[in-house]
PDB file of N, CA and C in Angstrom:
ATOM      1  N   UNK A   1      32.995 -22.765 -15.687  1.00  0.00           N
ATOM      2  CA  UNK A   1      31.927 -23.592 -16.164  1.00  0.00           C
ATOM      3  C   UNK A   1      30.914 -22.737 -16.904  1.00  0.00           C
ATOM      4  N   UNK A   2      30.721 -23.211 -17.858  1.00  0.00           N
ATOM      5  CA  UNK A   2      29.664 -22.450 -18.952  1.00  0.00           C
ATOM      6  C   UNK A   2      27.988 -23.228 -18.813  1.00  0.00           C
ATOM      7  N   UNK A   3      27.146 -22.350 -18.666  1.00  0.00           N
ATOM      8  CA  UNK A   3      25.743 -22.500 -18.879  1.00  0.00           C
ATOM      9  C   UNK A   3      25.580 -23.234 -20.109  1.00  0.00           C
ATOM     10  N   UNK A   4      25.041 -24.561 -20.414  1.00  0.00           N
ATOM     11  CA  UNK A   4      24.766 -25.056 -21.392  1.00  0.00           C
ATOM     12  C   UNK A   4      23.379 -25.137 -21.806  1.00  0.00           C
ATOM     13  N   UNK A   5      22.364 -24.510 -20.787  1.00  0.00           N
ATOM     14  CA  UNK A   5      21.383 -24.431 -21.537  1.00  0.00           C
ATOM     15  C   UNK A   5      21.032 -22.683 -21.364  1.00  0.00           C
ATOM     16  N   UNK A   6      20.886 -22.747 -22.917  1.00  0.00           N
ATOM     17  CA  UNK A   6      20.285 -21.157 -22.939  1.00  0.00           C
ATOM     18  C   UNK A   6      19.396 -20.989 -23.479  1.00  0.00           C
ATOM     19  N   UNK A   7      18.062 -22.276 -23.510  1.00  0.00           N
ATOM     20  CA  UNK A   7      16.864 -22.164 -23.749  1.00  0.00           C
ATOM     21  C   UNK A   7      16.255 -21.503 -22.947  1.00  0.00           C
ATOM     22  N   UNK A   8      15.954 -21.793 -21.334  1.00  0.00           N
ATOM     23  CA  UNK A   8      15.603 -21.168 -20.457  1.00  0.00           C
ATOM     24  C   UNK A   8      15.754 -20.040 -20.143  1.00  0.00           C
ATOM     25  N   UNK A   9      14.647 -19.283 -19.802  1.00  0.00           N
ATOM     26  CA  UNK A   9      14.776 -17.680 -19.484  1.00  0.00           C
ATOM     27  C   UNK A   9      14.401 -17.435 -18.094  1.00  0.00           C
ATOM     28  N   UNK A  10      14.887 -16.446 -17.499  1.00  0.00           N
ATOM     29  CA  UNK A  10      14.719 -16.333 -16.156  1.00  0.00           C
ATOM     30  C   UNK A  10      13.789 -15.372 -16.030  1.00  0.00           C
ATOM     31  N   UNK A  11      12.406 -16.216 -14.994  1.00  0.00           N
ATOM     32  CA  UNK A  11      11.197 -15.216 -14.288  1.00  0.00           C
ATOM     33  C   UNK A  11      11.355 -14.865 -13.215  1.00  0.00           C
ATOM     34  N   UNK A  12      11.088 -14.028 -13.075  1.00  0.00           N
ATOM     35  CA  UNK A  12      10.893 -13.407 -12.062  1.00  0.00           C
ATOM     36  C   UNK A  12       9.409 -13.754 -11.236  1.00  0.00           C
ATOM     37  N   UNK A  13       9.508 -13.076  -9.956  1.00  0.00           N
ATOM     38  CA  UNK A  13       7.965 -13.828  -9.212  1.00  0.00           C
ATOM     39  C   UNK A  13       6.827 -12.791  -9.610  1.00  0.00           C
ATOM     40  N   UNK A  14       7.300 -11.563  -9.964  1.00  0.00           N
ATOM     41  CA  UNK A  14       6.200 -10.104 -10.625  1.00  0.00           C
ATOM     42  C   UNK A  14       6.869  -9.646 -11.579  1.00  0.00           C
ATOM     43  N   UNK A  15       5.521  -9.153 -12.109  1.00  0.00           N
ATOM     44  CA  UNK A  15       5.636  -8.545 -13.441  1.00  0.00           C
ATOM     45  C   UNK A  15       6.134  -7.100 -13.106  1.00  0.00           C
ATOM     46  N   UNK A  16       5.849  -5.742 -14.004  1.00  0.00           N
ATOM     47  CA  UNK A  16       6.065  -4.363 -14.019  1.00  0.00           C
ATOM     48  C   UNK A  16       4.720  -4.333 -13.166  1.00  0.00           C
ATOM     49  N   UNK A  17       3.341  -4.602 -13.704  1.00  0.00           N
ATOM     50  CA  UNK A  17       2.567  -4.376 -13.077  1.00  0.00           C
ATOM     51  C   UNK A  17       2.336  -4.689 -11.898  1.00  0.00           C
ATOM     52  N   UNK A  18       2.886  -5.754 -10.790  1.00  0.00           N
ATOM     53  CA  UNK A  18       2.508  -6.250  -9.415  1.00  0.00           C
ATOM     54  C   UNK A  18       3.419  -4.885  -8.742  1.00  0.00           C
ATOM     55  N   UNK A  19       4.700  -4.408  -9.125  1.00  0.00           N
ATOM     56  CA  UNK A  19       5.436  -3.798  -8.900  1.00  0.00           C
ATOM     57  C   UNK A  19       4.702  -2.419  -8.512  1.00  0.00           C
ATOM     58  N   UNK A  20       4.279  -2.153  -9.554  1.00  0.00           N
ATOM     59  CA  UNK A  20       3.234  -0.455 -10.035  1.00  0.00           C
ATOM     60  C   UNK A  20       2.430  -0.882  -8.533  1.00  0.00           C
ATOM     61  N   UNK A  21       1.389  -1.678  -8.667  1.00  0.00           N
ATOM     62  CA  UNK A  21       0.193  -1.717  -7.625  1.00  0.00           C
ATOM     63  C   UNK A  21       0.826  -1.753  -6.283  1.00  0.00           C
ATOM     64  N   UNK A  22       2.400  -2.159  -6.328  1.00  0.00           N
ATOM     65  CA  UNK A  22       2.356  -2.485  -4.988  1.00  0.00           C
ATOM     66  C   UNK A  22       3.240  -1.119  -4.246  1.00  0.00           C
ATOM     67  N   UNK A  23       3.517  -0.213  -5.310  1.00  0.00           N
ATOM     68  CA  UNK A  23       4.084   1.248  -4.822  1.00  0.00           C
ATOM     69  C   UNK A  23       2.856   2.104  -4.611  1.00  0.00           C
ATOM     70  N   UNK A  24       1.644   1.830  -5.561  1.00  0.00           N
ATOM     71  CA  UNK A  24       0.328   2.716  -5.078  1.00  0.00           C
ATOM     72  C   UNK A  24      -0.007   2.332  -3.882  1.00  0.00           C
ATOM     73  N   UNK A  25       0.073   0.654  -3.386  1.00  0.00           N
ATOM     74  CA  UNK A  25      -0.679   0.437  -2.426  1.00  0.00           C
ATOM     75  C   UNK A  25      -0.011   1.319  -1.173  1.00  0.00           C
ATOM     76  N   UNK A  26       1.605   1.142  -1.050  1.00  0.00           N
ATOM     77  CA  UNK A  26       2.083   1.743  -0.138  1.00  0.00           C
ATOM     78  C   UNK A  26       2.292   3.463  -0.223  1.00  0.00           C
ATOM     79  N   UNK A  27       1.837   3.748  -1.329  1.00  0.00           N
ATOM     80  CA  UNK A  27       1.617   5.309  -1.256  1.00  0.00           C
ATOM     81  C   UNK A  27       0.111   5.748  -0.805  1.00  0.00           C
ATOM     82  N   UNK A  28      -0.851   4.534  -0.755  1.00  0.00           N
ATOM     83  CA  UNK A  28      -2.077   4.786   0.068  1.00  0.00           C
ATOM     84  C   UNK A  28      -2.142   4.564   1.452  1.00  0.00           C
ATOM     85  N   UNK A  29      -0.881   3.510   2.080  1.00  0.00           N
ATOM     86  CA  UNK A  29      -0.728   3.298   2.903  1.00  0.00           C
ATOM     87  C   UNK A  29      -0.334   4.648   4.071  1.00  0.00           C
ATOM     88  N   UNK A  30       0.765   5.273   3.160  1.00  0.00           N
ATOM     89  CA  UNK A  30       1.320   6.188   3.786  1.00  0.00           C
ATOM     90  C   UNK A  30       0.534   7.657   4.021  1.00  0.00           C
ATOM     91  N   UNK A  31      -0.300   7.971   3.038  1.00  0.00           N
ATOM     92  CA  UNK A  31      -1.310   8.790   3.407  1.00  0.00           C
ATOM     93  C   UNK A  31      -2.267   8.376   4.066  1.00  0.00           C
ATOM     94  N   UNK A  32      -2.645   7.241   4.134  1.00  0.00           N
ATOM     95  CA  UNK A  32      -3.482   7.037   5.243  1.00  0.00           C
ATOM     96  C   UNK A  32      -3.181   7.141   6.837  1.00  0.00           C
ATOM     97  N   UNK A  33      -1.802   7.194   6.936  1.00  0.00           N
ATOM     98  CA  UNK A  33      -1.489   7.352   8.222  1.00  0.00           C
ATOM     99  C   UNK A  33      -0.599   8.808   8.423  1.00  0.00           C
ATOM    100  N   UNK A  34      -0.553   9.523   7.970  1.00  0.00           N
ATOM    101  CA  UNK A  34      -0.140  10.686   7.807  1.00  0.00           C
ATOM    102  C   UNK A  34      -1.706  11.471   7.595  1.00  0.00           C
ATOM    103  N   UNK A  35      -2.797  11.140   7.232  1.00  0.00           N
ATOM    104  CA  UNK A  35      -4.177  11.668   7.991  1.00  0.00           C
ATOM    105  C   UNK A  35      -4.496  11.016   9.363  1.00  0.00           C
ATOM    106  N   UNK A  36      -4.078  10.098   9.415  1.00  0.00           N
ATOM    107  CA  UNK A  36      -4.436   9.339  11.058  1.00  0.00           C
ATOM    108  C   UNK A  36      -3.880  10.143  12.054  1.00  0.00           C
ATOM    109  N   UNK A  37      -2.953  11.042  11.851  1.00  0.00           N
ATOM    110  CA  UNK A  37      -1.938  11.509  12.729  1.00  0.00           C
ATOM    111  C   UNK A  37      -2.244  12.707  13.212  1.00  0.00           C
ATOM    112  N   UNK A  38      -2.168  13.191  14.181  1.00  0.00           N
ATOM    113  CA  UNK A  38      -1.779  14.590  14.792  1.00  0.00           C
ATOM    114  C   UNK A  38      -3.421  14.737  15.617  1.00  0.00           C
ATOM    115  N   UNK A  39      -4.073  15.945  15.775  1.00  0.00           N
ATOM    116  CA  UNK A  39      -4.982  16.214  16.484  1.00  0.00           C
ATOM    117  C   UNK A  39      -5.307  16.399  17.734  1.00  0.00           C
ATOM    118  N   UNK A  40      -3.786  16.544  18.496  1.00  0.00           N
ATOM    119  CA  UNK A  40      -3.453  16.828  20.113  1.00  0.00           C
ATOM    120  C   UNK A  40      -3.967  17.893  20.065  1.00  0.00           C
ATOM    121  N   UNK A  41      -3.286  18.049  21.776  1.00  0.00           N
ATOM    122  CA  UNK A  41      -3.975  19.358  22.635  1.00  0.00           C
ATOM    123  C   UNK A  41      -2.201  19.696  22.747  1.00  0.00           C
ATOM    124  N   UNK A  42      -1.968  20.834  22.913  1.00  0.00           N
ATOM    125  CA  UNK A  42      -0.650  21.635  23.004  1.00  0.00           C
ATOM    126  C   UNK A  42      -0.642  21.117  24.582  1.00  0.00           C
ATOM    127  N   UNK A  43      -1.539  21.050  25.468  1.00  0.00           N
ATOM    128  CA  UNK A  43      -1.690  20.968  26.738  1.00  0.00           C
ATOM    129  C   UNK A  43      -2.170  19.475  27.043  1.00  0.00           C
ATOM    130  N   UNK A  44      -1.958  18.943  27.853  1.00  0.00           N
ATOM    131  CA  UNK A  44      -1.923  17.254  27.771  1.00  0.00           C
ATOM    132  C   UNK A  44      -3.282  17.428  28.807  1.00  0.00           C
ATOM    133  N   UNK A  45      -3.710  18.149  29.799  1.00  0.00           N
ATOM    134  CA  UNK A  45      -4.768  18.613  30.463  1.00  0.00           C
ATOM    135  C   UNK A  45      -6.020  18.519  29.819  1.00  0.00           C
ATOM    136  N   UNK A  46      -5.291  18.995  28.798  1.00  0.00           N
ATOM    137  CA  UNK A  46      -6.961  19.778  28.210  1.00  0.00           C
ATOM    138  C   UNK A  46      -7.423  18.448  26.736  1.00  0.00           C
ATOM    139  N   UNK A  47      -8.319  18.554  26.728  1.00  0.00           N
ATOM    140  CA  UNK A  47      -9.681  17.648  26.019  1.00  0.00           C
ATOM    141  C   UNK A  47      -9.354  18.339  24.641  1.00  0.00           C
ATOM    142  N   UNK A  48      -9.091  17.378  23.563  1.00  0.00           N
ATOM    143  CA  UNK A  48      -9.079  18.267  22.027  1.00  0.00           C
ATOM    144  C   UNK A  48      -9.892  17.637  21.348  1.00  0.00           C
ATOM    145  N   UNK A  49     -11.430  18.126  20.823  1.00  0.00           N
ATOM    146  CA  UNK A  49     -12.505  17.569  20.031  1.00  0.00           C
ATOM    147  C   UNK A  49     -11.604  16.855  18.683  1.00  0.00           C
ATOM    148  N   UNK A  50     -10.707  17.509  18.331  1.00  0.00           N
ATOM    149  CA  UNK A  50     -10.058  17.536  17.087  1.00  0.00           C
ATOM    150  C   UNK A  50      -9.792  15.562  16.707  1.00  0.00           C
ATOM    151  N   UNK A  51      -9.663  15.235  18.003  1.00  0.00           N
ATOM    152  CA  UNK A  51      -9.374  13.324  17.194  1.00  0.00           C
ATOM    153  C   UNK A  51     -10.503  12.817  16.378  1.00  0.00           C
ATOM    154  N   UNK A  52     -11.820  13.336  17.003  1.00  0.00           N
ATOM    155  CA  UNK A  52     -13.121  12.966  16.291  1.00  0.00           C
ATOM    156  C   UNK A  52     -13.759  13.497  15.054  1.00  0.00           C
ATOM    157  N   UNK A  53     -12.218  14.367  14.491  1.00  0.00           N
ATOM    158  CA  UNK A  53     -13.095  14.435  13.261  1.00  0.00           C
ATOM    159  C   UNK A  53     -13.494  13.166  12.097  1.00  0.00           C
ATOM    160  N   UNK A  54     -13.696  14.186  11.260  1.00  0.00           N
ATOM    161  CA  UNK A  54     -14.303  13.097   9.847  1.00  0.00           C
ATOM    162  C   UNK A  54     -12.758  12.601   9.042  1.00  0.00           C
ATOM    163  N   UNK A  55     -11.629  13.471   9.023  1.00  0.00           N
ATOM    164  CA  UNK A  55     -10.367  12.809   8.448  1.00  0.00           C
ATOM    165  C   UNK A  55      -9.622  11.690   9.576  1.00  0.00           C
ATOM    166  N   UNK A  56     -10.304  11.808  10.685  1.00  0.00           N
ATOM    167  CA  UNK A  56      -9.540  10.751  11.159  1.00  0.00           C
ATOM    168  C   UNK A  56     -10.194   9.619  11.584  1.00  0.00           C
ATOM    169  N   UNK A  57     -11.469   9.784  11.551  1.00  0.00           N
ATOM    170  CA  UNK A  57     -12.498   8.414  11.831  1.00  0.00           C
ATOM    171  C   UNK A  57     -12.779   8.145  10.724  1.00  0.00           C
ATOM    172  N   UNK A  58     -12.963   8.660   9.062  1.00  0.00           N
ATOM    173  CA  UNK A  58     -13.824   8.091   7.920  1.00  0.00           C
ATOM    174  C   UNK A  58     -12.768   7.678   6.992  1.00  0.00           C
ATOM    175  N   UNK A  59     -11.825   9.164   6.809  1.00  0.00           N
ATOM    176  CA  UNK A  59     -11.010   9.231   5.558  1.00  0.00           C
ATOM    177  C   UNK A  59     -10.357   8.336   5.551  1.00  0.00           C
ATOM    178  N   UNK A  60      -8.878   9.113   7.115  1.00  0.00           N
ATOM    179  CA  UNK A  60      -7.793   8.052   7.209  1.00  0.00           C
ATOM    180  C   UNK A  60      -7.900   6.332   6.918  1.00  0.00           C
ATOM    181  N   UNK A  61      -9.149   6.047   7.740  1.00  0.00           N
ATOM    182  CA  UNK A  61      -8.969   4.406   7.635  1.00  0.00           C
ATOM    183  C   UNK A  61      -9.763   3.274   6.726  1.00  0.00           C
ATOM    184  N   UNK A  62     -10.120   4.353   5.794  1.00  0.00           N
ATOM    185  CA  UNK A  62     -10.386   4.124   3.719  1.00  0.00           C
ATOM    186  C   UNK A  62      -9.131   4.111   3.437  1.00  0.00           C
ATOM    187  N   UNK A  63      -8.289   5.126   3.546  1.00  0.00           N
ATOM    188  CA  UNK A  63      -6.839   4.748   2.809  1.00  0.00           C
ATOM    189  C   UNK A  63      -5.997   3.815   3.505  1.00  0.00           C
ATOM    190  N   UNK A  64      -6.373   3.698   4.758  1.00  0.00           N
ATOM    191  CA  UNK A  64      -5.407   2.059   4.957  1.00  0.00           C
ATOM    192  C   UNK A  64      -5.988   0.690   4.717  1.00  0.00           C
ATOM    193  N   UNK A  65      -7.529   0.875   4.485  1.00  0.00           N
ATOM    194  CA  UNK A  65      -7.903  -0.315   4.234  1.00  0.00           C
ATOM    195  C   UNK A  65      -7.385  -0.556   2.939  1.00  0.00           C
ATOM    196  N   UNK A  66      -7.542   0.298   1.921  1.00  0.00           N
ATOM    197  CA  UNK A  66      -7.478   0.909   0.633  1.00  0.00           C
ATOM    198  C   UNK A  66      -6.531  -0.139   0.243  1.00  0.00           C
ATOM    199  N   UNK A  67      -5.325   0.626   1.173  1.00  0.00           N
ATOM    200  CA  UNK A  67      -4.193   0.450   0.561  1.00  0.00           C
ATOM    201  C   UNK A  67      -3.611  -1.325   1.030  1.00  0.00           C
ATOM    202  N   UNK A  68      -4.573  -1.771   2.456  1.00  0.00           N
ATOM    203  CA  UNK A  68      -3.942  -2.972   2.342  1.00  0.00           C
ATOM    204  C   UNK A  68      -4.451  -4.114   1.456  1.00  0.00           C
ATOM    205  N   UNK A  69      -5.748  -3.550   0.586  1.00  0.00           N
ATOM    206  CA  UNK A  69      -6.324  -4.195  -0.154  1.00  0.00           C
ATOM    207  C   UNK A  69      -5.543  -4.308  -1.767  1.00  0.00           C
ATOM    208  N   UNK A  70      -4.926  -3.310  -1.650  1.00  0.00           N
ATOM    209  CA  UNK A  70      -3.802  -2.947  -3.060  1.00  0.00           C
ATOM    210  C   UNK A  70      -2.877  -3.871  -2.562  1.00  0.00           C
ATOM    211  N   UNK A  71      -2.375  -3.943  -1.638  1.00  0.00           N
ATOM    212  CA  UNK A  71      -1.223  -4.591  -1.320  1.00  0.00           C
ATOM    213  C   UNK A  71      -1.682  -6.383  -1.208  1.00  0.00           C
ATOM    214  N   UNK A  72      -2.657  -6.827  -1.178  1.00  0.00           N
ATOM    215  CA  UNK A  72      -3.202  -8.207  -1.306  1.00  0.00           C
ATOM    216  C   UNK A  72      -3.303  -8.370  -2.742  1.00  0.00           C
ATOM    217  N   UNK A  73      -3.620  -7.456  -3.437  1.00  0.00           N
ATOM    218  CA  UNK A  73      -3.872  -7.438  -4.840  1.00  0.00           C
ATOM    219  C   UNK A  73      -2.650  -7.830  -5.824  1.00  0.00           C
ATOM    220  N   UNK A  74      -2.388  -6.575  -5.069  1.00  0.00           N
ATOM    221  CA  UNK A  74      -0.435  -7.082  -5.470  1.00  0.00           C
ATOM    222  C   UNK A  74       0.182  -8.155  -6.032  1.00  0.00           C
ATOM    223  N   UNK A  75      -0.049  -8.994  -4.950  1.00  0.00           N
ATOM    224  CA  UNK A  75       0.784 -10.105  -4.704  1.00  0.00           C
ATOM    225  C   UNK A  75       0.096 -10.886  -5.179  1.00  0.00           C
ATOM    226  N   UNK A  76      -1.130 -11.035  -5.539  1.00  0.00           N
ATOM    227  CA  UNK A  76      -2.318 -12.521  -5.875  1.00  0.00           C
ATOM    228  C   UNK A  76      -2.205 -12.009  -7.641  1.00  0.00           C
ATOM    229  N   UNK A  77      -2.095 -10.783  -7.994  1.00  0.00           N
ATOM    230  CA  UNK A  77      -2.479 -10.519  -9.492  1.00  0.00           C
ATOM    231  C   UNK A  77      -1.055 -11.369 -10.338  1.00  0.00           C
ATOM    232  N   UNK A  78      -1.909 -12.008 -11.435  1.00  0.00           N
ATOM    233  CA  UNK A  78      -0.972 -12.368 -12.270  1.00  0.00           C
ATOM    234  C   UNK A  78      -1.588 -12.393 -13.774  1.00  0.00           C
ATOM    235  N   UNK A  79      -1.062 -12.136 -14.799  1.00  0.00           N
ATOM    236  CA  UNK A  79      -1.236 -11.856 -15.913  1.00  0.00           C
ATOM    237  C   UNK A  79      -1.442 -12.645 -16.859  1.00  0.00           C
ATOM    238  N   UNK A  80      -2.661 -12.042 -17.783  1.00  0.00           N
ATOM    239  CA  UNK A  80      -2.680 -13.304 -18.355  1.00  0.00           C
ATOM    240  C   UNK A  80      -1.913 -13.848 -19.396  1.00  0.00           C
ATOM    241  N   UNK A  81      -1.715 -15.232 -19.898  1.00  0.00           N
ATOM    242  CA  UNK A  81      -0.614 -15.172 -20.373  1.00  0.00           C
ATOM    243  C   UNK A  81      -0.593 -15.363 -21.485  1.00  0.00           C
ATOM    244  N   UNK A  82       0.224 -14.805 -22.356  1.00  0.00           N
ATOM    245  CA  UNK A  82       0.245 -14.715 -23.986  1.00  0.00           C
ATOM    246  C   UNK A  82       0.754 -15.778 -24.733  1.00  0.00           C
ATOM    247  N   UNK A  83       0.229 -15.703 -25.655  1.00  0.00           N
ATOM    248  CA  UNK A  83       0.719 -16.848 -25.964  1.00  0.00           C
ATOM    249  C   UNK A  83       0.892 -16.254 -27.908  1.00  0.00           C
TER     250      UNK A  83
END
């Protein structure tokens, strides 16, 4: 059976660009939790000031908000359309 109409063109649900934003968002995602991470004690005993720094209370959770805000963006952005 042959397609008889080949007026119609097939869309897709994103453009190049929803695509782009939505690999930054998850490359902000992923540094944000790869700063969230680590800051133990070698010794499970002992007290490590190290969770309270500034990369893991300020930075880290700018880049996950960051990034889940890229990732809302993502998906809501649509282009305008040419005509």
């Amino acid at each position: 059976m042959s397609n008889t109409n080949t007026d119609e063109q097939l869309e897709f649900a994103f453009s190049k660009k929803n695509y782009i934003f939505m690999i930054a968002g998850i490359l902000m995602l992923v540094l944000g939790f790869i700063l969230l991470s680590g800051g133990g004690s070698q010794d499970p005993a002992v007290f490590s000031e190290a969770i309270f720094n500034t990369q893991r209370m300020v930075i880290a959770p700018l880049f996950l908000l960051g990034g889940f805000v890229m990732e809302v963006f993502a998906i809501m952005y649509r282009p305008k359309a040419s005509e």
